[in-house]
PDB file of N, CA and C in Angstrom:
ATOM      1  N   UNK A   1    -100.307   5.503 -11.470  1.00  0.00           N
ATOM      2  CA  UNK A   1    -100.391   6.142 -12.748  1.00  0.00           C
ATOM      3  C   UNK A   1     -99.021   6.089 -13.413  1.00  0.00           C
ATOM      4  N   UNK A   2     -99.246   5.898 -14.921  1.00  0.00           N
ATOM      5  CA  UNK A   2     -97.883   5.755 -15.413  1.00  0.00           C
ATOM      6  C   UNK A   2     -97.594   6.737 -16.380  1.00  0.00           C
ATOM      7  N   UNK A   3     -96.525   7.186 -16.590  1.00  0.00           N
ATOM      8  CA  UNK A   3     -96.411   7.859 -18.093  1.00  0.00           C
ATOM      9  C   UNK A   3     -94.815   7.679 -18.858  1.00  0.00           C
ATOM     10  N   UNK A   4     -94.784   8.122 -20.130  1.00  0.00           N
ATOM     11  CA  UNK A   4     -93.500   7.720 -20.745  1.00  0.00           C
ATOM     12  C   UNK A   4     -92.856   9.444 -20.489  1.00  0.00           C
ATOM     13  N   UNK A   5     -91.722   9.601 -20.091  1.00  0.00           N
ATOM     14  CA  UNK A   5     -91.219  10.776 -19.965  1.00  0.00           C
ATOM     15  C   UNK A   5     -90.335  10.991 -21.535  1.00  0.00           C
ATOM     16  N   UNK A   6     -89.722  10.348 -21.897  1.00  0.00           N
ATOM     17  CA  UNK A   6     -89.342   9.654 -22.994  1.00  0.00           C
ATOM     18  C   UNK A   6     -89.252   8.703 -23.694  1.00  0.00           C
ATOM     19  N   UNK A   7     -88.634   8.594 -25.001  1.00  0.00           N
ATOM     20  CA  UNK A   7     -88.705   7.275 -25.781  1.00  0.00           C
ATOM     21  C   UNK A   7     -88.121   5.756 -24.902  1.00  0.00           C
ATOM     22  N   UNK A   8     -87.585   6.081 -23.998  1.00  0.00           N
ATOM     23  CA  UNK A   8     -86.716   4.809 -23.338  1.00  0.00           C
ATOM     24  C   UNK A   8     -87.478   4.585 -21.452  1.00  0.00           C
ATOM     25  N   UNK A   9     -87.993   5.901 -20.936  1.00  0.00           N
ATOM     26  CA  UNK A   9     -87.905   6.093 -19.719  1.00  0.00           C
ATOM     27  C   UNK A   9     -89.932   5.785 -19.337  1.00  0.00           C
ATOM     28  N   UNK A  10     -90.109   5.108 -18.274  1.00  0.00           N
ATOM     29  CA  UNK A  10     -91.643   5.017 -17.936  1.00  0.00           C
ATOM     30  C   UNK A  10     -91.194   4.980 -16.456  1.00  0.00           C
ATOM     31  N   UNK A  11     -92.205   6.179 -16.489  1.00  0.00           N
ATOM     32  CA  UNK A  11     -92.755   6.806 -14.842  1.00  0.00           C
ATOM     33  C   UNK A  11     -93.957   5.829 -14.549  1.00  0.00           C
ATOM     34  N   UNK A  12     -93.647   5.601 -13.367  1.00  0.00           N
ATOM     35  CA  UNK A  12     -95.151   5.095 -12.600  1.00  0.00           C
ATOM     36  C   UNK A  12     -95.118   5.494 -11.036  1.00  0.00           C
ATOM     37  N   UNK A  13     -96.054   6.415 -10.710  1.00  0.00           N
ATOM     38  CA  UNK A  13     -96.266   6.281  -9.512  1.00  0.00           C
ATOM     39  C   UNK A  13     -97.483   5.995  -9.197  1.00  0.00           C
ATOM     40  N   UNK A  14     -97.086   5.707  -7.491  1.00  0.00           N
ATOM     41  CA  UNK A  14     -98.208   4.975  -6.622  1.00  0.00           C
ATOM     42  C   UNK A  14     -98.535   5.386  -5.295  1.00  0.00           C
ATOM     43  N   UNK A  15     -99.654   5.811  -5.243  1.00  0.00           N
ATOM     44  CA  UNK A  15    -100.521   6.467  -4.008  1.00  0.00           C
ATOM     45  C   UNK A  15    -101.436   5.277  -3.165  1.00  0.00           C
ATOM     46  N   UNK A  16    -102.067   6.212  -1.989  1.00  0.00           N
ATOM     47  CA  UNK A  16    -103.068   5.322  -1.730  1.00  0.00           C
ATOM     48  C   UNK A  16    -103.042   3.809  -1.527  1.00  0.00           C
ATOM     49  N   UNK A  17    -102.317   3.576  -0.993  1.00  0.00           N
ATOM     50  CA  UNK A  17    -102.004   1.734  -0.361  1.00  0.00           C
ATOM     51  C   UNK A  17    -102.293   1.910   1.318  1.00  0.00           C
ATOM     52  N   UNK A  18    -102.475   1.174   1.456  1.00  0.00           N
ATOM     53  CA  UNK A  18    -102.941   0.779   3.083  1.00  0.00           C
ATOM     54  C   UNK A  18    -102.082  -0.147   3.588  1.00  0.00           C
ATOM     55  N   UNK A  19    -102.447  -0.478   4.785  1.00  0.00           N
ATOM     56  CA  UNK A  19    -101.674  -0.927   5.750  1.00  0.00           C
ATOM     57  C   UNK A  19    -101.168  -2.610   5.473  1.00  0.00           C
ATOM     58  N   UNK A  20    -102.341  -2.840   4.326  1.00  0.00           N
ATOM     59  CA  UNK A  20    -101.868  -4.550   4.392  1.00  0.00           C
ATOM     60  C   UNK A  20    -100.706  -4.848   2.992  1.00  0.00           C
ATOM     61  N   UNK A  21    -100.430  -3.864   2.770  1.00  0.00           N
ATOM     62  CA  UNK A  21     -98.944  -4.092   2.143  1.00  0.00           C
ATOM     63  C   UNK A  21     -97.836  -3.526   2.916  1.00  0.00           C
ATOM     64  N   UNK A  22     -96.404  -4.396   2.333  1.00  0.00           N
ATOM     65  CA  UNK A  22     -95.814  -4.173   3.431  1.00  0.00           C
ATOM     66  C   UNK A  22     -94.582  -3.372   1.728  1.00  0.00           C
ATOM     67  N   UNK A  23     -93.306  -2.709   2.216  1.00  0.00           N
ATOM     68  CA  UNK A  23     -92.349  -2.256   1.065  1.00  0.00           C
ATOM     69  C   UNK A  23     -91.529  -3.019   0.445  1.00  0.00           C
ATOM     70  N   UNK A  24     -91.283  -4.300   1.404  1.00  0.00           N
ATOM     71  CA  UNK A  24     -90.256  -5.217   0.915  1.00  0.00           C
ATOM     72  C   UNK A  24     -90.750  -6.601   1.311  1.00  0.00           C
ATOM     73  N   UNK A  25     -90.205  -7.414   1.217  1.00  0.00           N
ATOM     74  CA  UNK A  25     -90.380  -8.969   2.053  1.00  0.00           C
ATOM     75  C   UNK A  25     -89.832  -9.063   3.344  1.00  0.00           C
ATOM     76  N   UNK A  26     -88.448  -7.768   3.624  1.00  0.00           N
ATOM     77  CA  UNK A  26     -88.462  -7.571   5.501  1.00  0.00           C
ATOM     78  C   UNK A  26     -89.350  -7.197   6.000  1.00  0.00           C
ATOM     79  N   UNK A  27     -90.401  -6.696   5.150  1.00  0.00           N
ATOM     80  CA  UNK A  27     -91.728  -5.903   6.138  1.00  0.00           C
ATOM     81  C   UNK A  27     -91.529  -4.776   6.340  1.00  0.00           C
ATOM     82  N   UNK A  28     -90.751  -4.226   5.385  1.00  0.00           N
ATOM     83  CA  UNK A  28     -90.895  -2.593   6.228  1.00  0.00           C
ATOM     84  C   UNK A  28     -91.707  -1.739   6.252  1.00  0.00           C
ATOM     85  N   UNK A  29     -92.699  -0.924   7.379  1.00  0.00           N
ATOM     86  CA  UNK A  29     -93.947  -0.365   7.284  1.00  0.00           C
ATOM     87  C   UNK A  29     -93.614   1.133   6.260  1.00  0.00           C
ATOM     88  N   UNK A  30     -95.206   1.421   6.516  1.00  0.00           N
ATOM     89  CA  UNK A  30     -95.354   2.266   5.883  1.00  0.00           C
ATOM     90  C   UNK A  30     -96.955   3.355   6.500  1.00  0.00           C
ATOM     91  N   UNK A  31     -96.856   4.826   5.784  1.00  0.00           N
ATOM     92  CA  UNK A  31     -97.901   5.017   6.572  1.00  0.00           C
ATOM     93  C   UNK A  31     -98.871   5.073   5.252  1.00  0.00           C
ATOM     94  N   UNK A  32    -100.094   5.491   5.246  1.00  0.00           N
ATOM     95  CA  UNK A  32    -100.922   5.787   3.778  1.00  0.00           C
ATOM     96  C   UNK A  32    -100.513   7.067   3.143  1.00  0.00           C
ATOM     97  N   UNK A  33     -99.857   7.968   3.638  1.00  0.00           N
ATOM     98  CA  UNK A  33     -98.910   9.192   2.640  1.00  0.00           C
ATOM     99  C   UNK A  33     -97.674   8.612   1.817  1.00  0.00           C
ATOM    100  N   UNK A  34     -97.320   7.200   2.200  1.00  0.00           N
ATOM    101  CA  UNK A  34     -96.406   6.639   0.952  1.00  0.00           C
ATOM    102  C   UNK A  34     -96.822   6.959  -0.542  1.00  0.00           C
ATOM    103  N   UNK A  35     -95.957   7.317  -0.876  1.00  0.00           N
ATOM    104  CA  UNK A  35     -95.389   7.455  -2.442  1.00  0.00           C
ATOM    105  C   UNK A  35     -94.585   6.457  -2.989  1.00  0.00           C
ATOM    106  N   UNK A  36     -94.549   6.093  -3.844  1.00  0.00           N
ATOM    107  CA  UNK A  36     -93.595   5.176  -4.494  1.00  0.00           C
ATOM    108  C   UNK A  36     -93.599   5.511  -5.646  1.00  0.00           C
ATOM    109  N   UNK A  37     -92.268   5.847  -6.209  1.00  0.00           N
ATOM    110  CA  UNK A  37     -92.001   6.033  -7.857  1.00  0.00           C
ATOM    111  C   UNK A  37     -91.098   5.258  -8.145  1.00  0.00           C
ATOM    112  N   UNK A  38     -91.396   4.579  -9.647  1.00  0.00           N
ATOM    113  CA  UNK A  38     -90.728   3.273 -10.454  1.00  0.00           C
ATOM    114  C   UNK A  38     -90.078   4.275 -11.482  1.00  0.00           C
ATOM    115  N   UNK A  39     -89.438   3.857 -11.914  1.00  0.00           N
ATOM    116  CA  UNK A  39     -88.758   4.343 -13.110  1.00  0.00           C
ATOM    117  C   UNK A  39     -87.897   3.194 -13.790  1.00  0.00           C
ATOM    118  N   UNK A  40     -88.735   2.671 -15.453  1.00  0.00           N
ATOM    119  CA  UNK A  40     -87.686   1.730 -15.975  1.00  0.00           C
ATOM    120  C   UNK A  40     -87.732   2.580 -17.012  1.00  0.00           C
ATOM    121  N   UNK A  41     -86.294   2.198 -17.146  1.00  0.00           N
ATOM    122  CA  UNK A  41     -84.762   2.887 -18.299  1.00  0.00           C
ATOM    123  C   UNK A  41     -84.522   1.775 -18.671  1.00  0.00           C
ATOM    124  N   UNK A  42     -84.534   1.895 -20.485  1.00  0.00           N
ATOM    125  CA  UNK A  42     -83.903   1.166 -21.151  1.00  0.00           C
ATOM    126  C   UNK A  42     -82.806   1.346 -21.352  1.00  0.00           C
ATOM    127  N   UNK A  43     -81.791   1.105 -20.646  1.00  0.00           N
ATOM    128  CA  UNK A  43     -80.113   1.397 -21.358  1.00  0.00           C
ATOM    129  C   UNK A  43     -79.668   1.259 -22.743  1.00  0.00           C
ATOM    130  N   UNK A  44     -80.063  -0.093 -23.276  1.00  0.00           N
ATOM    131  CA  UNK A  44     -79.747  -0.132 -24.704  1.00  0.00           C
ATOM    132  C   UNK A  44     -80.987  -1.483 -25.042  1.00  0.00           C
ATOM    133  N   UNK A  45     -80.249  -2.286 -25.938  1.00  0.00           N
ATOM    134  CA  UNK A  45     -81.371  -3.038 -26.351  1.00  0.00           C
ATOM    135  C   UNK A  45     -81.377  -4.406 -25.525  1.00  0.00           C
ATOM    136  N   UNK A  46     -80.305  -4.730 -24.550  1.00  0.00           N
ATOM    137  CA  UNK A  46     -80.590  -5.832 -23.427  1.00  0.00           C
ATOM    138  C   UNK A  46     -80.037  -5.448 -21.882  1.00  0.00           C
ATOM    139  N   UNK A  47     -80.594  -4.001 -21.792  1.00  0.00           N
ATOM    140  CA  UNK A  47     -80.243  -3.785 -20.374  1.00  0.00           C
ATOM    141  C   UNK A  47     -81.963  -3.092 -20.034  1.00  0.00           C
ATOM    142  N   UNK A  48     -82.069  -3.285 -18.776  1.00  0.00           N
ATOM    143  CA  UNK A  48     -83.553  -2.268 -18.131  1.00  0.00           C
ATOM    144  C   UNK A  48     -82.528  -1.761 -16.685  1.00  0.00           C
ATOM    145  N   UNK A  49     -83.140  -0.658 -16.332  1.00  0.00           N
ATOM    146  CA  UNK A  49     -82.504  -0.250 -15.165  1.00  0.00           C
ATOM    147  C   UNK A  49     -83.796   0.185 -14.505  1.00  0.00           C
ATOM    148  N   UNK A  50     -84.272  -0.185 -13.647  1.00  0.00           N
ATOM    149  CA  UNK A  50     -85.217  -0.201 -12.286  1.00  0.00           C
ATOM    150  C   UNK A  50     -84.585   1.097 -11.121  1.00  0.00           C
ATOM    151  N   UNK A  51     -85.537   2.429 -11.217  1.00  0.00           N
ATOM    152  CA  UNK A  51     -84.633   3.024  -9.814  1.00  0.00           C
ATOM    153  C   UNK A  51     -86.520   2.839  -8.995  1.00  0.00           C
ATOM    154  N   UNK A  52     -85.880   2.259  -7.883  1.00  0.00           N
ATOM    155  CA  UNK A  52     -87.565   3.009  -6.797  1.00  0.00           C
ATOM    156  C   UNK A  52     -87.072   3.551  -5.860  1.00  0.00           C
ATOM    157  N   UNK A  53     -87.973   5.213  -6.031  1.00  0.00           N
ATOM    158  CA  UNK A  53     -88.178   5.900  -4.846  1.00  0.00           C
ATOM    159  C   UNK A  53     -89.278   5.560  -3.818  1.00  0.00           C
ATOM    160  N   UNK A  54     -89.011   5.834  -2.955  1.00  0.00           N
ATOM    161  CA  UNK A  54     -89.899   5.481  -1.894  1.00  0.00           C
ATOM    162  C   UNK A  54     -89.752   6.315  -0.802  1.00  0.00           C
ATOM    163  N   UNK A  55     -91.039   7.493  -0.701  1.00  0.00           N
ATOM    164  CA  UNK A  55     -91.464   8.799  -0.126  1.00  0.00           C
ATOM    165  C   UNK A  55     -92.316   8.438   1.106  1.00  0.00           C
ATOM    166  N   UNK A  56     -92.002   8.332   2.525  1.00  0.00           N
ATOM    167  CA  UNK A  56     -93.143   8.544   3.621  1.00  0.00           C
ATOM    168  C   UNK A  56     -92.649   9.731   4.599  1.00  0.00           C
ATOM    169  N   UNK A  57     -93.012  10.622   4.630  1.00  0.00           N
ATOM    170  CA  UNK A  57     -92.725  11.552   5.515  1.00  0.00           C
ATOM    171  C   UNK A  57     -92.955  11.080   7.140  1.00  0.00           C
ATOM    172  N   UNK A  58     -94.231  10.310   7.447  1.00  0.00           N
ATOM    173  CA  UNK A  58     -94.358  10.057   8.444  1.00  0.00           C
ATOM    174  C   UNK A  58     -93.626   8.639   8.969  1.00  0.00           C
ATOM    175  N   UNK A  59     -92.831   8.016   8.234  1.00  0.00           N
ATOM    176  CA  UNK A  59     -92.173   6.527   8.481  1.00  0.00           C
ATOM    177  C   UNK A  59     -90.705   6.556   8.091  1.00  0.00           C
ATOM    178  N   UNK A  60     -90.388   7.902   7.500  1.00  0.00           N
ATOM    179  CA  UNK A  60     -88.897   7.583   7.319  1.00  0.00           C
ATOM    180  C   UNK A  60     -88.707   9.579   7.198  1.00  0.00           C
ATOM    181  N   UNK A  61     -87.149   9.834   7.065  1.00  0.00           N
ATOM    182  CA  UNK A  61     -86.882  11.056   7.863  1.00  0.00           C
ATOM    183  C   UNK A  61     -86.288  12.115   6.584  1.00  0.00           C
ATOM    184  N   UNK A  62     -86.171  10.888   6.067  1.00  0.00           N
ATOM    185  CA  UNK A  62     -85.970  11.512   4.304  1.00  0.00           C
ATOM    186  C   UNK A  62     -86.273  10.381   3.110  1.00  0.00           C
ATOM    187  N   UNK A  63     -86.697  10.184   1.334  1.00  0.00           N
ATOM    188  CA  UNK A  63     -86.749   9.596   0.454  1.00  0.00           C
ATOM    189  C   UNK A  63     -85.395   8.621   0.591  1.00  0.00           C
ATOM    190  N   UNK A  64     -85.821   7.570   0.108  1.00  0.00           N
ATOM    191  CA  UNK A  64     -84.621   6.375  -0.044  1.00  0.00           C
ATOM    192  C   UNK A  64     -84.939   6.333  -1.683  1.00  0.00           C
ATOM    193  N   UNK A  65     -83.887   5.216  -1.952  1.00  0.00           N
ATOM    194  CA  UNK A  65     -83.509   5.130  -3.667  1.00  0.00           C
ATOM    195  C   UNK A  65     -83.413   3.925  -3.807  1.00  0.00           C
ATOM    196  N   UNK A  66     -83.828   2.964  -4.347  1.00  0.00           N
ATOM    197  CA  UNK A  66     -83.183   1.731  -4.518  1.00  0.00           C
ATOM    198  C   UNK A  66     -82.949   1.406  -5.976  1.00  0.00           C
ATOM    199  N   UNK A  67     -81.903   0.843  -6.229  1.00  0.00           N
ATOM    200  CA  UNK A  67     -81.127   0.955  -7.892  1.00  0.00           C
ATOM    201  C   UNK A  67     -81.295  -0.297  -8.374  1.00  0.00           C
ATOM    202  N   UNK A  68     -81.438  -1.055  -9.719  1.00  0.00           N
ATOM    203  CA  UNK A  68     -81.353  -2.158  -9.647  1.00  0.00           C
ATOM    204  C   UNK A  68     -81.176  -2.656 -11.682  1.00  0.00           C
ATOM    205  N   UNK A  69     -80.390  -3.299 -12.172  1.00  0.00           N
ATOM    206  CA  UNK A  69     -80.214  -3.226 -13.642  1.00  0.00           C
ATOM    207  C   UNK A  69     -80.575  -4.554 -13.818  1.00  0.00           C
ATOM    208  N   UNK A  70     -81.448  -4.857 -14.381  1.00  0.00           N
ATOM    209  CA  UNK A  70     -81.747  -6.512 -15.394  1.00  0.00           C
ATOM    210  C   UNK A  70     -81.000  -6.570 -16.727  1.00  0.00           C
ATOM    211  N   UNK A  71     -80.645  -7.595 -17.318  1.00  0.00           N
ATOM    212  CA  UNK A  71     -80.784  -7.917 -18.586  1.00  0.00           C
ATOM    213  C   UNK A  71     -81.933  -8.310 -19.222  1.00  0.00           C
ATOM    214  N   UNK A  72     -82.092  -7.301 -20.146  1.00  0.00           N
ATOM    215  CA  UNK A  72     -83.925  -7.836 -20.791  1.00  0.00           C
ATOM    216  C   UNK A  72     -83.553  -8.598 -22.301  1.00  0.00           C
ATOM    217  N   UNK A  73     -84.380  -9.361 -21.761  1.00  0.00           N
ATOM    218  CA  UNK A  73     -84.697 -10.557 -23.053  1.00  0.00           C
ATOM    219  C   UNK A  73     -85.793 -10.624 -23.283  1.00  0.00           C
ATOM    220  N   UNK A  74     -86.591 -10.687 -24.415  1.00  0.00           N
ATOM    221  CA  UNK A  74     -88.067 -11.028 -24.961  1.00  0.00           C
ATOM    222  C   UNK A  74     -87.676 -12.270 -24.763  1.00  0.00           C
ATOM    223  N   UNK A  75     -89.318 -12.479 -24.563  1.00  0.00           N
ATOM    224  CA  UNK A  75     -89.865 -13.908 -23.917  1.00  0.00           C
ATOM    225  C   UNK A  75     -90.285 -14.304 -24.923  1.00  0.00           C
ATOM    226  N   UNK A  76     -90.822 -15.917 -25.310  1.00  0.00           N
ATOM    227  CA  UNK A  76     -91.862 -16.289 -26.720  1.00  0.00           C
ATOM    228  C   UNK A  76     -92.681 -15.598 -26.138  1.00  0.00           C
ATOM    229  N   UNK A  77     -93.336 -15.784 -27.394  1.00  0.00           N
ATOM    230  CA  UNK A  77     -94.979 -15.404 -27.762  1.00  0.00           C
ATOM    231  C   UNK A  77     -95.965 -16.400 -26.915  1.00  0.00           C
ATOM    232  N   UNK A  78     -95.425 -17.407 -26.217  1.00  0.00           N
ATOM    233  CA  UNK A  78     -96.377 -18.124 -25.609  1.00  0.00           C
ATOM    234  C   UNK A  78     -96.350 -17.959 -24.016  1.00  0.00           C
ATOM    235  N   UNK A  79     -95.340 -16.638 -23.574  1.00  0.00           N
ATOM    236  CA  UNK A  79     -95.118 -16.624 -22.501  1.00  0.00           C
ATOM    237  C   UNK A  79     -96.657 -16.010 -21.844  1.00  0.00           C
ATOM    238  N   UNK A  80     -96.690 -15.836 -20.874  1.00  0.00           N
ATOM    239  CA  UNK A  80     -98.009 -15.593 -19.895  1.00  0.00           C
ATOM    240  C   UNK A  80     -97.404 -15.057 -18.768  1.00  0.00           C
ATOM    241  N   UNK A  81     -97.817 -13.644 -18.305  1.00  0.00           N
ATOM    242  CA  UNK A  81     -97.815 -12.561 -16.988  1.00  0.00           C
ATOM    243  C   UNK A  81     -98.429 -13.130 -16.203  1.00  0.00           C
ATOM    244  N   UNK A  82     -98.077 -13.916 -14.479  1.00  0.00           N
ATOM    245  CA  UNK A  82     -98.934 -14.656 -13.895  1.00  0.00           C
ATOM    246  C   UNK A  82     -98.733 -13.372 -13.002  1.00  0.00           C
ATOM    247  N   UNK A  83    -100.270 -13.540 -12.461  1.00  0.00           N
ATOM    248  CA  UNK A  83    -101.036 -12.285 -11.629  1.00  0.00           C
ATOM    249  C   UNK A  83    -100.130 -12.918 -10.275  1.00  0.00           C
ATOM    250  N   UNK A  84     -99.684 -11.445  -9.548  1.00  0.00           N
ATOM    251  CA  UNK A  84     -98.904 -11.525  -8.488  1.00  0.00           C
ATOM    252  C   UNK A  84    -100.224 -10.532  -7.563  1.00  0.00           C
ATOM    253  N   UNK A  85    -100.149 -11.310  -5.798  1.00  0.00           N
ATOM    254  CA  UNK A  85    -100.966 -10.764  -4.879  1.00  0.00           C
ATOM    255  C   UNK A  85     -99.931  -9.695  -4.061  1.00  0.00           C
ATOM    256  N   UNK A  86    -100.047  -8.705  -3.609  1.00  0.00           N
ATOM    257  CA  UNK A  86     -99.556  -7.560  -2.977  1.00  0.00           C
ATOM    258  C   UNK A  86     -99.129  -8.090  -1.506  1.00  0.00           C
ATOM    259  N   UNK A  87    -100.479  -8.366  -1.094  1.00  0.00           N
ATOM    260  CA  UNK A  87    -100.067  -8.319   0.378  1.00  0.00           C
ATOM    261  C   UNK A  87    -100.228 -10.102   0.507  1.00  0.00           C
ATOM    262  N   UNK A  88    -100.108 -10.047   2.305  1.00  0.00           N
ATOM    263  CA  UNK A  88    -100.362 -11.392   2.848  1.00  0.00           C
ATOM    264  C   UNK A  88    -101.589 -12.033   2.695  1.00  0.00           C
ATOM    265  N   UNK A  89    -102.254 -11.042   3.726  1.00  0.00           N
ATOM    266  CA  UNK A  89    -103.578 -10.841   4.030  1.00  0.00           C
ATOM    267  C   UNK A  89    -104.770 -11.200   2.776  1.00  0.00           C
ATOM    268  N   UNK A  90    -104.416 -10.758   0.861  1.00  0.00           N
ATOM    269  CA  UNK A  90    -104.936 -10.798   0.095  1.00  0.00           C
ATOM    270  C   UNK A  90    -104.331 -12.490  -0.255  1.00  0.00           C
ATOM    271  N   UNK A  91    -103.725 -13.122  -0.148  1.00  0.00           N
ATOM    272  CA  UNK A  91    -103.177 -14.422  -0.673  1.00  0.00           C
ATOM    273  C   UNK A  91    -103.817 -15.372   0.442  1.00  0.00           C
ATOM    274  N   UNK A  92    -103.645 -15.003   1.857  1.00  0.00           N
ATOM    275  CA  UNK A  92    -104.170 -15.838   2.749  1.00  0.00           C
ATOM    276  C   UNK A  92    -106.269 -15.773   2.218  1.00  0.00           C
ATOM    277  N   UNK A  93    -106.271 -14.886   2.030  1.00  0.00           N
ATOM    278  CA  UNK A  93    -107.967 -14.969   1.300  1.00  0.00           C
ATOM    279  C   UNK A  93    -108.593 -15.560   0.187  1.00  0.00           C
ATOM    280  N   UNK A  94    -106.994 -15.139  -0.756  1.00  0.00           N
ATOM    281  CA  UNK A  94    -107.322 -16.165  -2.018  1.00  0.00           C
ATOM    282  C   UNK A  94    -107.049 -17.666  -1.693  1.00  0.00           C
ATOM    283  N   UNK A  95    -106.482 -17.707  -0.820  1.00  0.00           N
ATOM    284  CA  UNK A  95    -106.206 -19.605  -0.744  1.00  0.00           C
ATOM    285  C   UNK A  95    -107.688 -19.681   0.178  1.00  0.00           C
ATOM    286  N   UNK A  96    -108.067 -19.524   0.863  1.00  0.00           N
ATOM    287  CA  UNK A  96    -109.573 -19.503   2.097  1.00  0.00           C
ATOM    288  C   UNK A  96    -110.443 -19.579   0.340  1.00  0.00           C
ATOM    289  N   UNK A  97    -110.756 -19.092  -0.139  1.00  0.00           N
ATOM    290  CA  UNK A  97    -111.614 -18.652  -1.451  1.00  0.00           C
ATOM    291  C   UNK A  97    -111.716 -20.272  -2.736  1.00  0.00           C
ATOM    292  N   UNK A  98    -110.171 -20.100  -2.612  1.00  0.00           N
ATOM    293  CA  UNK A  98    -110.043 -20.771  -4.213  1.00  0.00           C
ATOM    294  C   UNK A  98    -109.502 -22.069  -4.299  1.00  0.00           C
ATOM    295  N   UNK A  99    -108.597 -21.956  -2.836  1.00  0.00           N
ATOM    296  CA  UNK A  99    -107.811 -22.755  -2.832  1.00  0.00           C
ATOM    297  C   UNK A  99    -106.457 -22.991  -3.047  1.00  0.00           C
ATOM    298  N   UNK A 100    -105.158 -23.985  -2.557  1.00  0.00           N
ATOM    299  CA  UNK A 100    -104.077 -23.794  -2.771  1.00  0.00           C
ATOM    300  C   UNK A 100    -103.825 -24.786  -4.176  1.00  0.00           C
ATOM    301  N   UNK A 101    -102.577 -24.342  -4.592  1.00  0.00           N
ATOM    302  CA  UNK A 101    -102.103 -24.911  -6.030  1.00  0.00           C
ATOM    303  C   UNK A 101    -102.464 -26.864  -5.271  1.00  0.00           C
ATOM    304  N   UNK A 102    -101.748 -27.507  -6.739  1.00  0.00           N
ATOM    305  CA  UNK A 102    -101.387 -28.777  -5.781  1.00  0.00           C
ATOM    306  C   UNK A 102    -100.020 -28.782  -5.630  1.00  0.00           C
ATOM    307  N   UNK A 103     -99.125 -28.043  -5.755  1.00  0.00           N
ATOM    308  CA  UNK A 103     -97.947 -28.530  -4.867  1.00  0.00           C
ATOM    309  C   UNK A 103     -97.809 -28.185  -3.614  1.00  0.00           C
ATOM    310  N   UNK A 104     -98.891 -26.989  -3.144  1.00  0.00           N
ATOM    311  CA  UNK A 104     -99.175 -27.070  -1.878  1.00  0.00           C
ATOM    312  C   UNK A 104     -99.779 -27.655  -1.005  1.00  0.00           C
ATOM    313  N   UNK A 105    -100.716 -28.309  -1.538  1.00  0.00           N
ATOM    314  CA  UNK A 105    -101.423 -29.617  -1.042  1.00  0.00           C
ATOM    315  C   UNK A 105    -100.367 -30.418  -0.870  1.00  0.00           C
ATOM    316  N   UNK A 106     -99.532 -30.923  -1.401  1.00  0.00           N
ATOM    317  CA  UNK A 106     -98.675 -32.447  -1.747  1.00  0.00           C
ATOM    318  C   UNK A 106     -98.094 -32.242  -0.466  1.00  0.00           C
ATOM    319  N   UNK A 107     -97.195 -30.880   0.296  1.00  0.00           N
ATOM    320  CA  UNK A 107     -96.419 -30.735   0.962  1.00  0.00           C
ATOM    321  C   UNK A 107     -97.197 -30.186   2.159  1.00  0.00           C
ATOM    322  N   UNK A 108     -98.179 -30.593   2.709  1.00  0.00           N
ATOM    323  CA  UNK A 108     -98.901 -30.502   3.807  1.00  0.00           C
ATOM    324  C   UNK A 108     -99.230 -31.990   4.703  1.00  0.00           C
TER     325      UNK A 108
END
């Protein structure tokens, strides 16, 4: 769920994930009482600042923070949001399903 706290600031948190996502690309677990809160801040008109919290009572001993600042640039008008898969498990299904791109074919 998301909301604007202010003119610059958007809350999103996230409940309810299961076991086949992992927190990072090291894999770090998690239990299903994870929390995760996003918070992007617009600093000015070409900065975003990214903080994520990340809440498991049962997998870690206190909340961690992770900080992180982009430079934002508008994209054209012809740009396109390509759908990103969460876990492994959901990508290893979509390739079983749909199939791999062809540059994954080429390099097999």
């Amino acid at each position: 769920m998301g909301k604007w706290v202010d003119d610059y600031t958007l809350v999103v948190e996230t409940t309810g994930t299961d076991e086949r996502t992992w927190l990072d690309r090291a894999g770090r677990p998690h239990s299903a009482d994870l929390r995760v809160e996003e918070r992007f801040h617009r600093l000015d008109h070409d900065h975003l600042e990214l903080t994520v919290t990340i809440d498991d009572p049962k997998m870690y001993t206190k909340p961690w923070v992770a900080l992180d600042k982009f430079v934002f640039n508008l994209q054209p008008s012809s740009f396109d949001v390509r759908e990103m898969i969460c876990s492994p498990s959901e990508t290893e299904q979509y390739n079983l399903l749909i199939g791999h791109t062809a540059s994954e074919k080429d390099s097999r």
